[in-house]
PDB file of N, CA and C in Angstrom:
ATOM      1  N   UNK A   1       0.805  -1.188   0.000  1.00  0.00           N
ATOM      2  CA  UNK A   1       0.000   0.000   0.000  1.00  0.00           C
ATOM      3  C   UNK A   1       0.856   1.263   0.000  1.00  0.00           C
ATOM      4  N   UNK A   2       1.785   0.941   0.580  1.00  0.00           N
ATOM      5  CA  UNK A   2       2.842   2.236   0.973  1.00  0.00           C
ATOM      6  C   UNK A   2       3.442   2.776  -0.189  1.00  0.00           C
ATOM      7  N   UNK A   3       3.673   1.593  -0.689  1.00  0.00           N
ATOM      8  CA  UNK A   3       4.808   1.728  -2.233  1.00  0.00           C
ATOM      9  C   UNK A   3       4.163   2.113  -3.487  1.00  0.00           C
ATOM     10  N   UNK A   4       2.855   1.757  -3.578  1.00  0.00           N
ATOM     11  CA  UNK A   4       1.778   2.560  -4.196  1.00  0.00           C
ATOM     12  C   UNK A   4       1.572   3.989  -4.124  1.00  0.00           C
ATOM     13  N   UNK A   5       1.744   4.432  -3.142  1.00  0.00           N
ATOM     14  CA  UNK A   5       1.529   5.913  -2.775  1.00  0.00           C
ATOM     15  C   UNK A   5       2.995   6.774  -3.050  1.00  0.00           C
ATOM     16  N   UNK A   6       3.641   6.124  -2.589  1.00  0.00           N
ATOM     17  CA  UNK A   6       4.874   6.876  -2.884  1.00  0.00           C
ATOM     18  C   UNK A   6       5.454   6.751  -4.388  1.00  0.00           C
ATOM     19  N   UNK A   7       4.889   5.386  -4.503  1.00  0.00           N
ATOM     20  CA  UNK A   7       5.268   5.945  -6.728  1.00  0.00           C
ATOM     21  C   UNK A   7       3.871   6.645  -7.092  1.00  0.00           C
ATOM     22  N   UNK A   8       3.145   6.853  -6.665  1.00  0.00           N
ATOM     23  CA  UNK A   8       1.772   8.240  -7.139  1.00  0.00           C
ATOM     24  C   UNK A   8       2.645   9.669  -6.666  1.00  0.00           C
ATOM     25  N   UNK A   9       3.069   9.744  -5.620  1.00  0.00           N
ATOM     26  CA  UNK A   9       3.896  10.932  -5.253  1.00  0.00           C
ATOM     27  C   UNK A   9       4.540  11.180  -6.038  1.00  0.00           C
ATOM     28  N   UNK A  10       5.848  10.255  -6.488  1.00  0.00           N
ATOM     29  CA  UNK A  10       7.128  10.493  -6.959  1.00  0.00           C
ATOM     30  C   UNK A  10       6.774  10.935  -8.587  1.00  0.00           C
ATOM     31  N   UNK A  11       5.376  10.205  -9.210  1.00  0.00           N
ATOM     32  CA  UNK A  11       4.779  10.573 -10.610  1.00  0.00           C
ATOM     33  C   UNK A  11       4.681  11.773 -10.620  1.00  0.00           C
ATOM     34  N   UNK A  12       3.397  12.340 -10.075  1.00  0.00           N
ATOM     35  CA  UNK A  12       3.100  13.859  -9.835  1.00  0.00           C
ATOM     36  C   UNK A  12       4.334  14.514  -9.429  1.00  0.00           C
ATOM     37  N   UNK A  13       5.090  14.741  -8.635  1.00  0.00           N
ATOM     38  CA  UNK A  13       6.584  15.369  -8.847  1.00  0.00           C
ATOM     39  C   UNK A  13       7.407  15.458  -9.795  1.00  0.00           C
ATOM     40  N   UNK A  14       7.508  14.361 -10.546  1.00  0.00           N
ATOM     41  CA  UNK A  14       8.402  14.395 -11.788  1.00  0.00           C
ATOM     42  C   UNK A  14       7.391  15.223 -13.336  1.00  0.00           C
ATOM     43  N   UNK A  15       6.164  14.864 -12.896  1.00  0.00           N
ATOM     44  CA  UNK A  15       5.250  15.348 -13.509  1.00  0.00           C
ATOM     45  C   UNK A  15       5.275  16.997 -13.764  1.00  0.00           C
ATOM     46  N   UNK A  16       5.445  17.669 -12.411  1.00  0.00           N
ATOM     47  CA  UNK A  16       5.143  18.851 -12.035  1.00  0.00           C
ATOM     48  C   UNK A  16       6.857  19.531 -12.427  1.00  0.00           C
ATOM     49  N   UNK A  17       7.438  18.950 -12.347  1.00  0.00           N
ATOM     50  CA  UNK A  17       8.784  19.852 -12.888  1.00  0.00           C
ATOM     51  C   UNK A  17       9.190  19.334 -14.587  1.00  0.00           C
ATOM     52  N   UNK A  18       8.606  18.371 -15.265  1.00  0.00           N
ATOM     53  CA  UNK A  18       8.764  18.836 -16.532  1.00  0.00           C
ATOM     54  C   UNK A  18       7.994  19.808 -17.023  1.00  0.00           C
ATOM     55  N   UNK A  19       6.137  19.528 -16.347  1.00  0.00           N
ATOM     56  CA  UNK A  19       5.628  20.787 -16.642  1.00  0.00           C
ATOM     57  C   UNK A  19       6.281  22.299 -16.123  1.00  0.00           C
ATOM     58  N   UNK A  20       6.906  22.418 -15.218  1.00  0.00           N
ATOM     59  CA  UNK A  20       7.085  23.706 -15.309  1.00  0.00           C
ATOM     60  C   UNK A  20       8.943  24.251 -15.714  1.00  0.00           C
ATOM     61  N   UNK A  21       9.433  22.985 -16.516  1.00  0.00           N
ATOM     62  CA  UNK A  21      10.313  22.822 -17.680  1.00  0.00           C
ATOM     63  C   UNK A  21       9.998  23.126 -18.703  1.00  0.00           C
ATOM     64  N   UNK A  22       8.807  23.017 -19.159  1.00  0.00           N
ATOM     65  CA  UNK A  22       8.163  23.441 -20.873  1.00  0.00           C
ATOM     66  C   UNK A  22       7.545  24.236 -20.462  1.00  0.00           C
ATOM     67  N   UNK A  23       7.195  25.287 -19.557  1.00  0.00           N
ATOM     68  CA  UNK A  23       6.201  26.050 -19.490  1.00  0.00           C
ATOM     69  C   UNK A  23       7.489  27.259 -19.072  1.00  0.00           C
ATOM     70  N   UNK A  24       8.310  27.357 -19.079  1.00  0.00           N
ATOM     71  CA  UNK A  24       9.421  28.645 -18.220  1.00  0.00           C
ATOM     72  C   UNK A  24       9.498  28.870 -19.737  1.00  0.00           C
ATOM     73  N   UNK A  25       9.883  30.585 -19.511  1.00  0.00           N
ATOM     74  CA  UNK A  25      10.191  31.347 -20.837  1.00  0.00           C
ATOM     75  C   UNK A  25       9.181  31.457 -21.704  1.00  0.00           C
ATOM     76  N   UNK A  26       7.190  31.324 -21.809  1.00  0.00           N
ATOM     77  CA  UNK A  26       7.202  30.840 -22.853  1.00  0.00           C
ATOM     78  C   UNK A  26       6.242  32.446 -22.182  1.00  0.00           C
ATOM     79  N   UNK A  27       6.134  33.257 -23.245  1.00  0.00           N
ATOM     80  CA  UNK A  27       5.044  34.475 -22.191  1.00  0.00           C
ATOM     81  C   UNK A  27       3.646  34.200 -22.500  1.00  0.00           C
ATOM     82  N   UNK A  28       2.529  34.919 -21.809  1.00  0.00           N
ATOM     83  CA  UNK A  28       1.361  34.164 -21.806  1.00  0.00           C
ATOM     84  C   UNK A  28       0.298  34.937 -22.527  1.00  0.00           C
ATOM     85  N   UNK A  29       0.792  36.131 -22.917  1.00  0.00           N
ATOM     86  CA  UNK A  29      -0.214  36.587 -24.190  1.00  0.00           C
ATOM     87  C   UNK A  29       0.632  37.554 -25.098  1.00  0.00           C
ATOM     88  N   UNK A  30       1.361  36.845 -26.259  1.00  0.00           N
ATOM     89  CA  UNK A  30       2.960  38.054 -27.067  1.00  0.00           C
ATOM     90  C   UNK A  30       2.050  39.086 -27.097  1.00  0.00           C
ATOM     91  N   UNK A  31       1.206  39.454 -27.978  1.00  0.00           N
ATOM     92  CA  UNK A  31       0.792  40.230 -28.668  1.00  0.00           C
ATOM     93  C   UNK A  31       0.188  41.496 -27.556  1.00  0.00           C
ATOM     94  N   UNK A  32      -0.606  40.806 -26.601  1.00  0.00           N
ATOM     95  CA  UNK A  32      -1.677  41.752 -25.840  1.00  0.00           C
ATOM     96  C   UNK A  32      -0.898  42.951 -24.999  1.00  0.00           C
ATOM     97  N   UNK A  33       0.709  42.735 -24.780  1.00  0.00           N
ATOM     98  CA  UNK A  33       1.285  43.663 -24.200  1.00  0.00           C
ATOM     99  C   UNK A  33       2.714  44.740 -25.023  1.00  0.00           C
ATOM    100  N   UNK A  34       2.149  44.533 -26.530  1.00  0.00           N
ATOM    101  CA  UNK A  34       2.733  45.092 -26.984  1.00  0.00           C
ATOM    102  C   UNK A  34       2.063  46.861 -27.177  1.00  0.00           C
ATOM    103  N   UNK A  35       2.441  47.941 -27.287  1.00  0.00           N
ATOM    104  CA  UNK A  35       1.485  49.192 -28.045  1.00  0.00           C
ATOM    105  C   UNK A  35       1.327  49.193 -28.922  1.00  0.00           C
ATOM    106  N   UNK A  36       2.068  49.050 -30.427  1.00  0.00           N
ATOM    107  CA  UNK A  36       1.700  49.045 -31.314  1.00  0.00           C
ATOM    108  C   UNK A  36       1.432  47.792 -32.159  1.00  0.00           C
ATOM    109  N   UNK A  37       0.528  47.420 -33.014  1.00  0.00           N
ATOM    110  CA  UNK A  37       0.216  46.219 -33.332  1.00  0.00           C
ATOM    111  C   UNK A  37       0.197  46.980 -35.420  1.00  0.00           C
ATOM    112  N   UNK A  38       1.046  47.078 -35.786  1.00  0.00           N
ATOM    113  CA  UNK A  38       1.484  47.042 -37.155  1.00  0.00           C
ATOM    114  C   UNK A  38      -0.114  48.262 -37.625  1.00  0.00           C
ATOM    115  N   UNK A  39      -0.078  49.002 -37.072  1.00  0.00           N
ATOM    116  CA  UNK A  39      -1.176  49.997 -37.501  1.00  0.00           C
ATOM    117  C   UNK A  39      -0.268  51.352 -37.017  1.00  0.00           C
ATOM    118  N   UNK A  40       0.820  51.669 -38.286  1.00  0.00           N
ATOM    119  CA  UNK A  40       1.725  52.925 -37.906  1.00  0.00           C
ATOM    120  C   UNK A  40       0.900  54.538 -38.377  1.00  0.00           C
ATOM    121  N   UNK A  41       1.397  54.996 -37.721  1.00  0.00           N
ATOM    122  CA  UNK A  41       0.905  56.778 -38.114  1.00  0.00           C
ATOM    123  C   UNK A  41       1.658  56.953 -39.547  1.00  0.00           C
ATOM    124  N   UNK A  42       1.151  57.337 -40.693  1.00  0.00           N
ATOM    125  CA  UNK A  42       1.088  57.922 -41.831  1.00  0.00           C
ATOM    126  C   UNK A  42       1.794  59.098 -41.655  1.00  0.00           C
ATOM    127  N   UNK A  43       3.297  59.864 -41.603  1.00  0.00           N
ATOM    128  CA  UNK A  43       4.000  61.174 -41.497  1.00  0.00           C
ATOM    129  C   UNK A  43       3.968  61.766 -42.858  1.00  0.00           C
ATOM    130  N   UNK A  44       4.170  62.607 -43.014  1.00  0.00           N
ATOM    131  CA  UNK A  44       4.412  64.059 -44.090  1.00  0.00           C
ATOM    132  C   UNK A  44       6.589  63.284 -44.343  1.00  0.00           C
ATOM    133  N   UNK A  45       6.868  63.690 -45.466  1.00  0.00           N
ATOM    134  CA  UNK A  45       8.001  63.174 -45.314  1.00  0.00           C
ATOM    135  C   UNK A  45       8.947  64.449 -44.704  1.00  0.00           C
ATOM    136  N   UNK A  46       8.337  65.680 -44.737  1.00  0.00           N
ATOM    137  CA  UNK A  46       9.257  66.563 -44.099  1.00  0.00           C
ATOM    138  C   UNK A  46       9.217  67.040 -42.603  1.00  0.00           C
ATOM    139  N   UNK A  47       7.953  66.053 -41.823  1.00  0.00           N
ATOM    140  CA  UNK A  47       7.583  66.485 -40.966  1.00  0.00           C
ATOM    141  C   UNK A  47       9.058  65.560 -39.771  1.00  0.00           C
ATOM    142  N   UNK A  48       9.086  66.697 -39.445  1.00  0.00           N
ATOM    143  CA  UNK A  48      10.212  66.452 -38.067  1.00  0.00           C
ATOM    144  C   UNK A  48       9.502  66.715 -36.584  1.00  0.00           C
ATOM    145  N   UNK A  49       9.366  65.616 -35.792  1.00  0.00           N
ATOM    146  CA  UNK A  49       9.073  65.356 -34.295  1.00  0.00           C
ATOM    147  C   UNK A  49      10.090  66.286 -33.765  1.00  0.00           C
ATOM    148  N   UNK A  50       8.774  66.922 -32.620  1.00  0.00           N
ATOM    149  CA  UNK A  50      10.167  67.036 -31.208  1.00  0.00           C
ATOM    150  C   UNK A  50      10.270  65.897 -30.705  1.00  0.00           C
ATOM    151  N   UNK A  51      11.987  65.902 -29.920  1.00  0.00           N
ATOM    152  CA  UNK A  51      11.877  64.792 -29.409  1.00  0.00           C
ATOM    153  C   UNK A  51      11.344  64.609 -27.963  1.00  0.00           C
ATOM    154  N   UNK A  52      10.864  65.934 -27.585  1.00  0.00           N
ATOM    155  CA  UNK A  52      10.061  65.540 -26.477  1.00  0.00           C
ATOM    156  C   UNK A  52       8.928  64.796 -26.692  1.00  0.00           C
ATOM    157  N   UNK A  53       8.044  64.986 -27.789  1.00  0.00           N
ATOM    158  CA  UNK A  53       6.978  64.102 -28.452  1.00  0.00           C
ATOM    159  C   UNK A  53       7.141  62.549 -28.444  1.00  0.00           C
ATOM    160  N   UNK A  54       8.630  62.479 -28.977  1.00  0.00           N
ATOM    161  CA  UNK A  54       8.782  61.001 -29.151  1.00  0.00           C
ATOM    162  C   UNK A  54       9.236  59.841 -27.584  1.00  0.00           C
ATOM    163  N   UNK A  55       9.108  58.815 -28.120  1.00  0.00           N
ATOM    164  CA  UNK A  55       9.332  57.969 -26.619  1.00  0.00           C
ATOM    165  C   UNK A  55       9.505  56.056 -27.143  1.00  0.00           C
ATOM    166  N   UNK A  56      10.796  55.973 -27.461  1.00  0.00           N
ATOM    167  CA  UNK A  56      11.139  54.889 -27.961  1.00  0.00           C
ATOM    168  C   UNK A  56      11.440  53.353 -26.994  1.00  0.00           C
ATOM    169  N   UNK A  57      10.679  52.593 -27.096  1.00  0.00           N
ATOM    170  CA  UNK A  57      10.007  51.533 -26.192  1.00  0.00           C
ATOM    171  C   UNK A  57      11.414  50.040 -26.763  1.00  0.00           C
ATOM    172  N   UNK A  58      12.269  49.700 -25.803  1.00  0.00           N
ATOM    173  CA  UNK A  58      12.895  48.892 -26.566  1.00  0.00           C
ATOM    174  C   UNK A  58      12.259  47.641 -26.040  1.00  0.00           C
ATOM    175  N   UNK A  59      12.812  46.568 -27.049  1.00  0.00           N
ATOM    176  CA  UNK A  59      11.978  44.909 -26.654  1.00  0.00           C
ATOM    177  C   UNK A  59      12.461  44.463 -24.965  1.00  0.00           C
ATOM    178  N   UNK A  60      11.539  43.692 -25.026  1.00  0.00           N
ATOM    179  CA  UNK A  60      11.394  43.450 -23.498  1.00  0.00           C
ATOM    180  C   UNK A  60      10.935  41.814 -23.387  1.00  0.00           C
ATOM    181  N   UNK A  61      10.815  41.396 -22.398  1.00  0.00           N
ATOM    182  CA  UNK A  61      10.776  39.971 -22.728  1.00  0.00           C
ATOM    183  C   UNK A  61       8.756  39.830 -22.917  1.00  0.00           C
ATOM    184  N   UNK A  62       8.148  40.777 -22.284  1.00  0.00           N
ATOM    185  CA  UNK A  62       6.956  40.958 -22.595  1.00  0.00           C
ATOM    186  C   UNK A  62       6.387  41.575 -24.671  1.00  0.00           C
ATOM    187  N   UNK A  63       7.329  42.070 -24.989  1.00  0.00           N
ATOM    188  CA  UNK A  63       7.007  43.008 -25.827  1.00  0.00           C
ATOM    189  C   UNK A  63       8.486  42.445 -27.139  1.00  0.00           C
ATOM    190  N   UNK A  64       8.649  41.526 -27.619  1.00  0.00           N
ATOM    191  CA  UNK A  64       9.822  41.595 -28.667  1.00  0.00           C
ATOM    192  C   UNK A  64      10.514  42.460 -29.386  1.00  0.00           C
ATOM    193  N   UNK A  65       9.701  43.465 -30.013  1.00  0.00           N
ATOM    194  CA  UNK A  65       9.866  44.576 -30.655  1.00  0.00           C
ATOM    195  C   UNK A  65       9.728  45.594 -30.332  1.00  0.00           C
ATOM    196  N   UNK A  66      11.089  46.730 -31.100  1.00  0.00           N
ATOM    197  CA  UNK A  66      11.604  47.853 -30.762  1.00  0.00           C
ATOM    198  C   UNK A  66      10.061  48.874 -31.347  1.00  0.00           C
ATOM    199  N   UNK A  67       9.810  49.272 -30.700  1.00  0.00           N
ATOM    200  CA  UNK A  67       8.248  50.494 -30.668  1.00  0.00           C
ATOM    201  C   UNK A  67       8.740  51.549 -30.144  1.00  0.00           C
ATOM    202  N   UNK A  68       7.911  52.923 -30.900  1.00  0.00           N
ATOM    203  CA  UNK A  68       7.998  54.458 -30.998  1.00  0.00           C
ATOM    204  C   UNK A  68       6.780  54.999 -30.828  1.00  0.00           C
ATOM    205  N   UNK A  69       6.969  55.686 -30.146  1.00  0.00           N
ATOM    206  CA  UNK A  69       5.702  56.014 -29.963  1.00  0.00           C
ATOM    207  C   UNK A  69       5.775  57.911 -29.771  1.00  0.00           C
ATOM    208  N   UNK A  70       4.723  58.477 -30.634  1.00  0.00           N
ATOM    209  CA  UNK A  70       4.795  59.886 -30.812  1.00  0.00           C
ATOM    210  C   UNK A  70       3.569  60.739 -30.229  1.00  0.00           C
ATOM    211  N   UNK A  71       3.790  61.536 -29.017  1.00  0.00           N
ATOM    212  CA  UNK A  71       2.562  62.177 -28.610  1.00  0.00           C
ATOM    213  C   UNK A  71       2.712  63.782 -28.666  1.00  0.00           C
ATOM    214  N   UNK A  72       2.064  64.278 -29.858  1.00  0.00           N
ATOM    215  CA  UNK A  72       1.941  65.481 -29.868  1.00  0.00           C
ATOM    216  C   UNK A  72       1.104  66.564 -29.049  1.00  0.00           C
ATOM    217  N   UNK A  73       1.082  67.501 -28.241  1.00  0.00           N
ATOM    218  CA  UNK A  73      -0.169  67.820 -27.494  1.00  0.00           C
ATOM    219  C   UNK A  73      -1.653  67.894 -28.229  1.00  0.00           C
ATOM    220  N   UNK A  74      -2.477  67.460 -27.461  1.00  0.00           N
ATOM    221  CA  UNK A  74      -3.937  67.348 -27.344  1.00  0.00           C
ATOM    222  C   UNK A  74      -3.917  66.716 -28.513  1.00  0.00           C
ATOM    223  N   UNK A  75      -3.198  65.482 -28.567  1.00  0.00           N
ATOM    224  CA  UNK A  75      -3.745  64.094 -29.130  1.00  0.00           C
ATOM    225  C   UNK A  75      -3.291  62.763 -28.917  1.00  0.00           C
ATOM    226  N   UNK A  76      -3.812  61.864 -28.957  1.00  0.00           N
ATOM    227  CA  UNK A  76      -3.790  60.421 -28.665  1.00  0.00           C
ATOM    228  C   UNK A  76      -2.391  59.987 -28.911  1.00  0.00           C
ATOM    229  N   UNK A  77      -1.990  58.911 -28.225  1.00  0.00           N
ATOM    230  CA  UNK A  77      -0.596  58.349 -28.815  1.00  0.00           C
ATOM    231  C   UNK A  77      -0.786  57.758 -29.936  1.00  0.00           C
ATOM    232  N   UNK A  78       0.070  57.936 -30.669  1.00  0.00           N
ATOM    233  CA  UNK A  78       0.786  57.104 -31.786  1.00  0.00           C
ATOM    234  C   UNK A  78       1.772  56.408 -32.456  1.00  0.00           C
ATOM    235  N   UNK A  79       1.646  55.754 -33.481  1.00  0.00           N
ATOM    236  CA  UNK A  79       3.079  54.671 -33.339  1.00  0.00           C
ATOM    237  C   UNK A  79       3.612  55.147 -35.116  1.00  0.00           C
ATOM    238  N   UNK A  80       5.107  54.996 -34.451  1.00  0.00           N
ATOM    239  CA  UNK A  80       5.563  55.365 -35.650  1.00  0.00           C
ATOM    240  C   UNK A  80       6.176  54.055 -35.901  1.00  0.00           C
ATOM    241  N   UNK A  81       6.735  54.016 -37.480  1.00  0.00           N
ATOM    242  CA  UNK A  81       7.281  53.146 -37.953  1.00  0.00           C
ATOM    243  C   UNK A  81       8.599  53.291 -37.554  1.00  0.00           C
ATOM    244  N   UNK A  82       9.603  52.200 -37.098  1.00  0.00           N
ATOM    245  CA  UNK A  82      11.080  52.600 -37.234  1.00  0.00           C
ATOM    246  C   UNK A  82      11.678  52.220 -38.017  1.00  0.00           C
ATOM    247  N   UNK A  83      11.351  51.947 -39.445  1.00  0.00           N
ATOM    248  CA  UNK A  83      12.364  52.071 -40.186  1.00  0.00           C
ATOM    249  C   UNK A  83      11.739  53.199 -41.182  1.00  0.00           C
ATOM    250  N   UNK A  84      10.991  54.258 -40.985  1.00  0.00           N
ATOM    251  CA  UNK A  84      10.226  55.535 -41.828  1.00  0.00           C
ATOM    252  C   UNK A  84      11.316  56.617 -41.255  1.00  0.00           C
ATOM    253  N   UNK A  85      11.679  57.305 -42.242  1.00  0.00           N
ATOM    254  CA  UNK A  85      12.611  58.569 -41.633  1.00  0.00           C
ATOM    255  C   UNK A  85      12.581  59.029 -39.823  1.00  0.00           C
ATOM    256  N   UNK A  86      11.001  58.998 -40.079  1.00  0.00           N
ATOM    257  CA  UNK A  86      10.426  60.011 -38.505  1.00  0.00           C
ATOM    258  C   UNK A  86      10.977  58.813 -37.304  1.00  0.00           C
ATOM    259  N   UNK A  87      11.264  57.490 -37.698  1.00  0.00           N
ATOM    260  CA  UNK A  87      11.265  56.722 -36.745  1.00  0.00           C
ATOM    261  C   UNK A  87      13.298  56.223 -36.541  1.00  0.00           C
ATOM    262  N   UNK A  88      13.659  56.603 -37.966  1.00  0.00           N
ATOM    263  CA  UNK A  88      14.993  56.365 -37.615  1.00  0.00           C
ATOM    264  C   UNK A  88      15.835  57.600 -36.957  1.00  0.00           C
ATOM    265  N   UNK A  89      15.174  58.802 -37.090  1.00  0.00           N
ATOM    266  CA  UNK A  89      15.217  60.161 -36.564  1.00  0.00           C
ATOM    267  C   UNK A  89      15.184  59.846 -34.747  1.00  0.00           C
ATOM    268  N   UNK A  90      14.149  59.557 -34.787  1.00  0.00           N
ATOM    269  CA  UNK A  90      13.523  59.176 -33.425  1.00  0.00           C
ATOM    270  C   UNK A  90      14.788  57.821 -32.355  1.00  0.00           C
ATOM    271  N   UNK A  91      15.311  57.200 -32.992  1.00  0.00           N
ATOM    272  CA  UNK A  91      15.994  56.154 -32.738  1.00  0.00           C
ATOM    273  C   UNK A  91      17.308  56.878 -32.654  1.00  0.00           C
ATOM    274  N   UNK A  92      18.153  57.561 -33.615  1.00  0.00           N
ATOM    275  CA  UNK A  92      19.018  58.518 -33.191  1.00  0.00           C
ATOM    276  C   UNK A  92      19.124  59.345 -32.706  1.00  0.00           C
ATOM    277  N   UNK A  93      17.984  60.047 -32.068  1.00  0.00           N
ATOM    278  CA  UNK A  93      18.171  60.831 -30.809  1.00  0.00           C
ATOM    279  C   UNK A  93      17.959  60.081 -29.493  1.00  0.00           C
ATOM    280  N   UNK A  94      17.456  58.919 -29.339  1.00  0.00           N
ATOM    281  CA  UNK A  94      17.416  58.227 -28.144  1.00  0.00           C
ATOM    282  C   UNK A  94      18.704  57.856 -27.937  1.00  0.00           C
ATOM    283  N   UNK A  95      19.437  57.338 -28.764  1.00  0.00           N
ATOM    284  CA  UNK A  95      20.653  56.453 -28.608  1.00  0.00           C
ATOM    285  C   UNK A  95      21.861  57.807 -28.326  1.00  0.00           C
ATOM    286  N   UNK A  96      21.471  58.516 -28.994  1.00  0.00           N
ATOM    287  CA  UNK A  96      22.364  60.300 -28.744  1.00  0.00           C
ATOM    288  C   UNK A  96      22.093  60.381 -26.864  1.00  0.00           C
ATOM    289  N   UNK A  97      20.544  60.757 -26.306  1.00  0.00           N
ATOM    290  CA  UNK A  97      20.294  60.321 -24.939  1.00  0.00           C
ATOM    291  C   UNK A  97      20.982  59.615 -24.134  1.00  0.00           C
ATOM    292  N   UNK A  98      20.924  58.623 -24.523  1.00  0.00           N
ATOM    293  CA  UNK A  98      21.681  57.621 -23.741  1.00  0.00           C
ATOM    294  C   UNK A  98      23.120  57.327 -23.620  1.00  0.00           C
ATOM    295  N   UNK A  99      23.709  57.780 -24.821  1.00  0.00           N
ATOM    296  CA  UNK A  99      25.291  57.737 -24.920  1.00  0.00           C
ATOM    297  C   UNK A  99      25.495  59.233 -23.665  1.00  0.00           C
ATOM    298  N   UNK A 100      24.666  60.160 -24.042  1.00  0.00           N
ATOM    299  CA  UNK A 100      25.106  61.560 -23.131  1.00  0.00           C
ATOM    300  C   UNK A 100      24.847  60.907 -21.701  1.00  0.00           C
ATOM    301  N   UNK A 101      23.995  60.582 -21.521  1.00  0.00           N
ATOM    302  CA  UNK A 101      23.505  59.624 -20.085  1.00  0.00           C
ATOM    303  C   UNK A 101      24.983  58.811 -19.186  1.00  0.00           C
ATOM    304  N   UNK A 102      25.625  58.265 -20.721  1.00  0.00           N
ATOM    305  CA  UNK A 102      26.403  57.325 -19.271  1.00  0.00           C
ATOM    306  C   UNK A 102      27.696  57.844 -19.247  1.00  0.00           C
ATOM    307  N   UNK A 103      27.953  59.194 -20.025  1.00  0.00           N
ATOM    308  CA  UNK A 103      29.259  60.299 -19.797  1.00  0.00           C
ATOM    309  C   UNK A 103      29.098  60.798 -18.117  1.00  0.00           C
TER     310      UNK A 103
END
């Protein structure tokens, strides 16, 4: 009776750490915690952001992809493309930021 129970134990244990062997790393909704979902803002090609407007989101283990995001006053956020001028603009002044940051 004893030896019965303790190989039901020892199952469910070995059980419970492969499941949470295939289940580590895997995230539990990609998409739902990203901001932008491939619906970018349409720019003027001469139009230049402040970069106070802009706010560049790098991947994260929630979020894969590098996102921009542009808020002009008295309107909604928006997502820029980063590889569209306004977004590689936007990407070289962050990285300009941050290099001044760790002087």
């Amino acid at each position: 009776m004893k030896s019965s129970a303790v190989m039901a134990a020892a199952a469910v244990a070995i059980f419970s750490c492969l499941l949470v062997l295939c289940a580590q790393g895997q995230p539990a909704g990609r998409s739902s915690t990203c901001l932008c979902r491939d619906d970018y803002v349409k720019l003027s090609k001469g139009f230049r952001p402040r970069k106070e407007w802009l706010q560049v989101h790098e991947p994260t283990a929630f979020c894969p992809q590098l996102e921009i995001t542009l808020t002009m006053p008295g309107q909604n956020e928006k997502c820029v493309d980063p590889s569209s001028p306004q977004g590689k603009f936007a990407l070289k002044q962050h990285r300009r930021q941050q290099r001044e940051a760790r002087l």
